[in-house]
N, C-alpha and C. Protein backbone atom coordinates (compact mmCIF):
# COMPACT_ATOMS: atom_id res chain seq x y z
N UNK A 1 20.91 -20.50 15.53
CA UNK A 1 21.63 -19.98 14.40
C UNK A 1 21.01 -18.65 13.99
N UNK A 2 22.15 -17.74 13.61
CA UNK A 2 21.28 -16.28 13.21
C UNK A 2 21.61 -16.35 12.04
N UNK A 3 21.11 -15.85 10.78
CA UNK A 3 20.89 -15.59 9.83
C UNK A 3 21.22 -14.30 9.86
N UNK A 4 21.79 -13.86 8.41
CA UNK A 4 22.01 -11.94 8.07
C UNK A 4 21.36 -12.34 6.80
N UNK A 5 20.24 -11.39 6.43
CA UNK A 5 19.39 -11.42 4.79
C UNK A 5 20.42 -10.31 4.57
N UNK A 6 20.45 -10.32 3.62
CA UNK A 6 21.25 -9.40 2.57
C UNK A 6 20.57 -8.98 1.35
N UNK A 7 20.59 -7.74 1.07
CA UNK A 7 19.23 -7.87 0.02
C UNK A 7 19.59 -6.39 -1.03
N UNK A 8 19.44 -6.49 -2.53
CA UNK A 8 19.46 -5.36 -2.96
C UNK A 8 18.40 -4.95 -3.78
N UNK A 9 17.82 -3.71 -3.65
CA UNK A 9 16.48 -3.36 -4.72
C UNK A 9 17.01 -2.75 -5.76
N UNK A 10 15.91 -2.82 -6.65
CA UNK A 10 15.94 -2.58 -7.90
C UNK A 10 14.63 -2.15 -8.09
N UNK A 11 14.30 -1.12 -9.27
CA UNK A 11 12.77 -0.54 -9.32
C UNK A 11 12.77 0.46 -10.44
N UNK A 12 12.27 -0.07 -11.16
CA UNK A 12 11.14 1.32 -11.75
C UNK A 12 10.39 2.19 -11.29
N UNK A 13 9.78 2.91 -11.67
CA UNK A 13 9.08 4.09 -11.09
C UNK A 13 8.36 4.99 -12.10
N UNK A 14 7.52 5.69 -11.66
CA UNK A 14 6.86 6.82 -12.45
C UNK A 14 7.26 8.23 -11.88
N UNK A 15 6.75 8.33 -10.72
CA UNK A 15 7.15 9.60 -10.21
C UNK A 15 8.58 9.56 -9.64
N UNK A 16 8.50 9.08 -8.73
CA UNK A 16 10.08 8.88 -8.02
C UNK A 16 10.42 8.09 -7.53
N UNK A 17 11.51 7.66 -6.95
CA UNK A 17 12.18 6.23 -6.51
C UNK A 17 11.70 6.43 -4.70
N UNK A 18 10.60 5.46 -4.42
CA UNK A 18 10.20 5.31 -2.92
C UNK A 18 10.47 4.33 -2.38
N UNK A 19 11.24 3.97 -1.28
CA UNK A 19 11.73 2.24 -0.88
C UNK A 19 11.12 2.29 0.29
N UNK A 20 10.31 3.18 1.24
CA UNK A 20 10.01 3.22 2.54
C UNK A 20 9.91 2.26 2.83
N UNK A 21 8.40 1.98 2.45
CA UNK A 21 7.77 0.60 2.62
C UNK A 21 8.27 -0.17 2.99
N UNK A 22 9.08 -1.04 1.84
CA UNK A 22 10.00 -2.42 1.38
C UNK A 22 11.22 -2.43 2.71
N UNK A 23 11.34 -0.76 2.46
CA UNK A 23 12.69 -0.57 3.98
C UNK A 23 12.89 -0.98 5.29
N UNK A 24 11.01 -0.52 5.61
CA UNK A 24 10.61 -0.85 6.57
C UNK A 24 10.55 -2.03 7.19
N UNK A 25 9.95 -2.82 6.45
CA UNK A 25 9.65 -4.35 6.59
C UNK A 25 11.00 -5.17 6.62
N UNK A 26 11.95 -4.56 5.71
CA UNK A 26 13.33 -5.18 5.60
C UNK A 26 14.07 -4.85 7.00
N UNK A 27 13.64 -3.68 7.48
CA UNK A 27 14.11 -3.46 9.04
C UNK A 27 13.82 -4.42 9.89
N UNK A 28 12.41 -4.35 9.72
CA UNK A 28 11.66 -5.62 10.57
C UNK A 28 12.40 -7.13 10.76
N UNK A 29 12.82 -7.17 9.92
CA UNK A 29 13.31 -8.80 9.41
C UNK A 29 14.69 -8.33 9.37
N UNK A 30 15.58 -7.47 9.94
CA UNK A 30 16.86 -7.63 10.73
C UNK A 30 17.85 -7.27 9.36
N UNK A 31 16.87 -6.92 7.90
CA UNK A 31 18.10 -7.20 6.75
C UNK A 31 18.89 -6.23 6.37
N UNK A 32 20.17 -6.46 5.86
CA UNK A 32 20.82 -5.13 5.03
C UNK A 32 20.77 -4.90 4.21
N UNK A 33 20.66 -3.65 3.79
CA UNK A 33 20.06 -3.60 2.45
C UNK A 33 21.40 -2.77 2.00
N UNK A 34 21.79 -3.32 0.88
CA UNK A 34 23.40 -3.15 -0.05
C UNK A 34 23.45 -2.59 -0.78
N UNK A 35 22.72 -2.15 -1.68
CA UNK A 35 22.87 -0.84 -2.84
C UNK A 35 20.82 -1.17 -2.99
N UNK A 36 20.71 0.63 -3.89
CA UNK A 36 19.06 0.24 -4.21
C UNK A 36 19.51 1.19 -5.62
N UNK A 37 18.72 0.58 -6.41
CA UNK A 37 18.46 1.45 -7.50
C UNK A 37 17.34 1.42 -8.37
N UNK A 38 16.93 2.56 -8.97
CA UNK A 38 15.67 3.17 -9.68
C UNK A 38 16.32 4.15 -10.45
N UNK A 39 15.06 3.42 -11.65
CA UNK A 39 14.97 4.49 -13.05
C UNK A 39 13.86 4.49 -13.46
N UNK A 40 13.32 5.78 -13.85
CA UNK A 40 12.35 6.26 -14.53
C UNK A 40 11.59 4.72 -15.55
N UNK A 41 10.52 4.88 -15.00
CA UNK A 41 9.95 3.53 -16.05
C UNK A 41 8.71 4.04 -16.31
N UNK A 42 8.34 3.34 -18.00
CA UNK A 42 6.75 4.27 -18.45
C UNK A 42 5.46 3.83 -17.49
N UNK A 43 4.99 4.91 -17.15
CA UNK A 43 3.74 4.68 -16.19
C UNK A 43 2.22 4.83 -16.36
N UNK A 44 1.62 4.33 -16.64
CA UNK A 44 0.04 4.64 -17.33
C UNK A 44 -0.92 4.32 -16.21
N UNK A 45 0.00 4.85 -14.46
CA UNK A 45 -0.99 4.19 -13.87
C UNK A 45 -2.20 5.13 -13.52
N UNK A 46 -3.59 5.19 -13.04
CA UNK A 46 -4.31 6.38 -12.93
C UNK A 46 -4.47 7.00 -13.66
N UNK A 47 -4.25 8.38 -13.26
CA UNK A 47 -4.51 9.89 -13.68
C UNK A 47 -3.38 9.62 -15.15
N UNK A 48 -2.58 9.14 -14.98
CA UNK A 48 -1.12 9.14 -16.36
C UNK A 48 -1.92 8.48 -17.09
N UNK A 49 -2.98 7.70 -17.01
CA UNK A 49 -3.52 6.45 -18.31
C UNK A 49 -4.35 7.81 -19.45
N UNK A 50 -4.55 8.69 -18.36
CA UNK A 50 -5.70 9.59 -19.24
C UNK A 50 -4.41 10.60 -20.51
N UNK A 51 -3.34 10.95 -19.96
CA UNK A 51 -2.25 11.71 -20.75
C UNK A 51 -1.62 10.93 -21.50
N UNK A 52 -1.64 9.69 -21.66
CA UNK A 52 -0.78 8.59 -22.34
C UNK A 52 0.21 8.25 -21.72
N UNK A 53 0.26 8.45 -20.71
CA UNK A 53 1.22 7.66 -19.81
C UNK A 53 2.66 8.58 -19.62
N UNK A 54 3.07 8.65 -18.64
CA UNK A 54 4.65 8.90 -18.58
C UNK A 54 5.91 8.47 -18.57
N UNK A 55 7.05 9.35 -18.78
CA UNK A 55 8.26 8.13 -18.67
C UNK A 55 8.38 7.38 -19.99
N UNK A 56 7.94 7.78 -21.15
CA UNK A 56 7.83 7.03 -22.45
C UNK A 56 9.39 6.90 -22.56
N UNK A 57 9.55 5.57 -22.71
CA UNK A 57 11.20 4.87 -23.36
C UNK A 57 11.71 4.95 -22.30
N UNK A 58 11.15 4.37 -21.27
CA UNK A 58 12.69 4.25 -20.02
C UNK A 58 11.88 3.13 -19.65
N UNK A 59 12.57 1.99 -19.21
CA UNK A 59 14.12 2.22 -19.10
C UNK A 59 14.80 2.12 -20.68
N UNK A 60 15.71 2.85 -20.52
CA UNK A 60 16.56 3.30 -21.75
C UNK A 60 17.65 3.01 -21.94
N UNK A 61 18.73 3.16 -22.78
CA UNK A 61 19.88 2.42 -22.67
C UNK A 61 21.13 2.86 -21.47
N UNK A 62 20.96 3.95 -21.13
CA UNK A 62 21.53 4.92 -20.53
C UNK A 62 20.90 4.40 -18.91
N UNK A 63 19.65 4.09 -18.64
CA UNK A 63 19.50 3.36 -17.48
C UNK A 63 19.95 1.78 -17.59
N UNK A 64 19.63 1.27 -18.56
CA UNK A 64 20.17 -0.47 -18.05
C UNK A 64 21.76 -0.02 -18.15
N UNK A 65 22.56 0.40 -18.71
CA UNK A 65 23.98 0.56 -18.32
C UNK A 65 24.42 1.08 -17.17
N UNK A 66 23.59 1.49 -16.04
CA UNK A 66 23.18 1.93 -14.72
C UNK A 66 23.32 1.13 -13.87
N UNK A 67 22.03 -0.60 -14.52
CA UNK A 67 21.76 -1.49 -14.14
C UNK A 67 23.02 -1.94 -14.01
N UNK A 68 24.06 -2.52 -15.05
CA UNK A 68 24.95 -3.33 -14.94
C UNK A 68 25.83 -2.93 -14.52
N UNK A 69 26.15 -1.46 -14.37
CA UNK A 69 27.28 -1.05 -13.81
C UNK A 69 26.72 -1.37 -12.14
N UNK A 70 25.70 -0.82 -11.66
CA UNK A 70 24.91 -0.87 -10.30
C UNK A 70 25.50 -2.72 -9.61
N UNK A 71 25.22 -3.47 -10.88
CA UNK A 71 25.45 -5.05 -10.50
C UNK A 71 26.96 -5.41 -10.51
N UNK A 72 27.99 -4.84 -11.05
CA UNK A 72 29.42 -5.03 -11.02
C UNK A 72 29.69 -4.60 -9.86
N UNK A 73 29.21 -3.71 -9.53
CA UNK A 73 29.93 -2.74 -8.29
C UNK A 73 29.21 -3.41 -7.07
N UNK A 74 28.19 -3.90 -7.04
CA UNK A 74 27.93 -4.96 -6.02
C UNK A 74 28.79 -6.38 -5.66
N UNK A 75 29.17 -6.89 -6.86
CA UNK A 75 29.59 -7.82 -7.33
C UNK A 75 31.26 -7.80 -6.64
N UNK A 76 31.97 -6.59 -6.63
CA UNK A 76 33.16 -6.21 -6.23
C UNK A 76 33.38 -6.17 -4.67
């Protein structure tokens, strides 16, 4: 029996939206990957802990309405 994974990301971020990685491995394992999405999320990691962090107030309302629109349109 073959199996198809089907798979969609979702992510926060500080600097920018990176899926390599996750892509990669999802290659590995044969999966499709169906929509991805990222929004700006506050980051205090490292060097940002010393500035107070970045990305203050996201996700925001303007990104989760992103989210749900992102999940309808999958959904369709």
């Amino acid at each position: 029996m073959h199996l198809c994974i089907v798979v969609f990301l979702i992510s926060t971020y500080g600097g920018s939206a990176n899926y390599k990685s996750i892509e990669n491995i999802l290659k590995e394992k044969h999966a499709k990957v169906i929509g991805k999405l990222g929004c700006k999320g506050y980051d205090t990691f490292g060097p940002f802990k010393l500035v107070g962090g970045i990305a203050k107030g996201h996700p925001n309302e303007k990104d989760l309405e992103a989210a749900v629109n992102f999940m309808t349109e999958l959904q369709s």
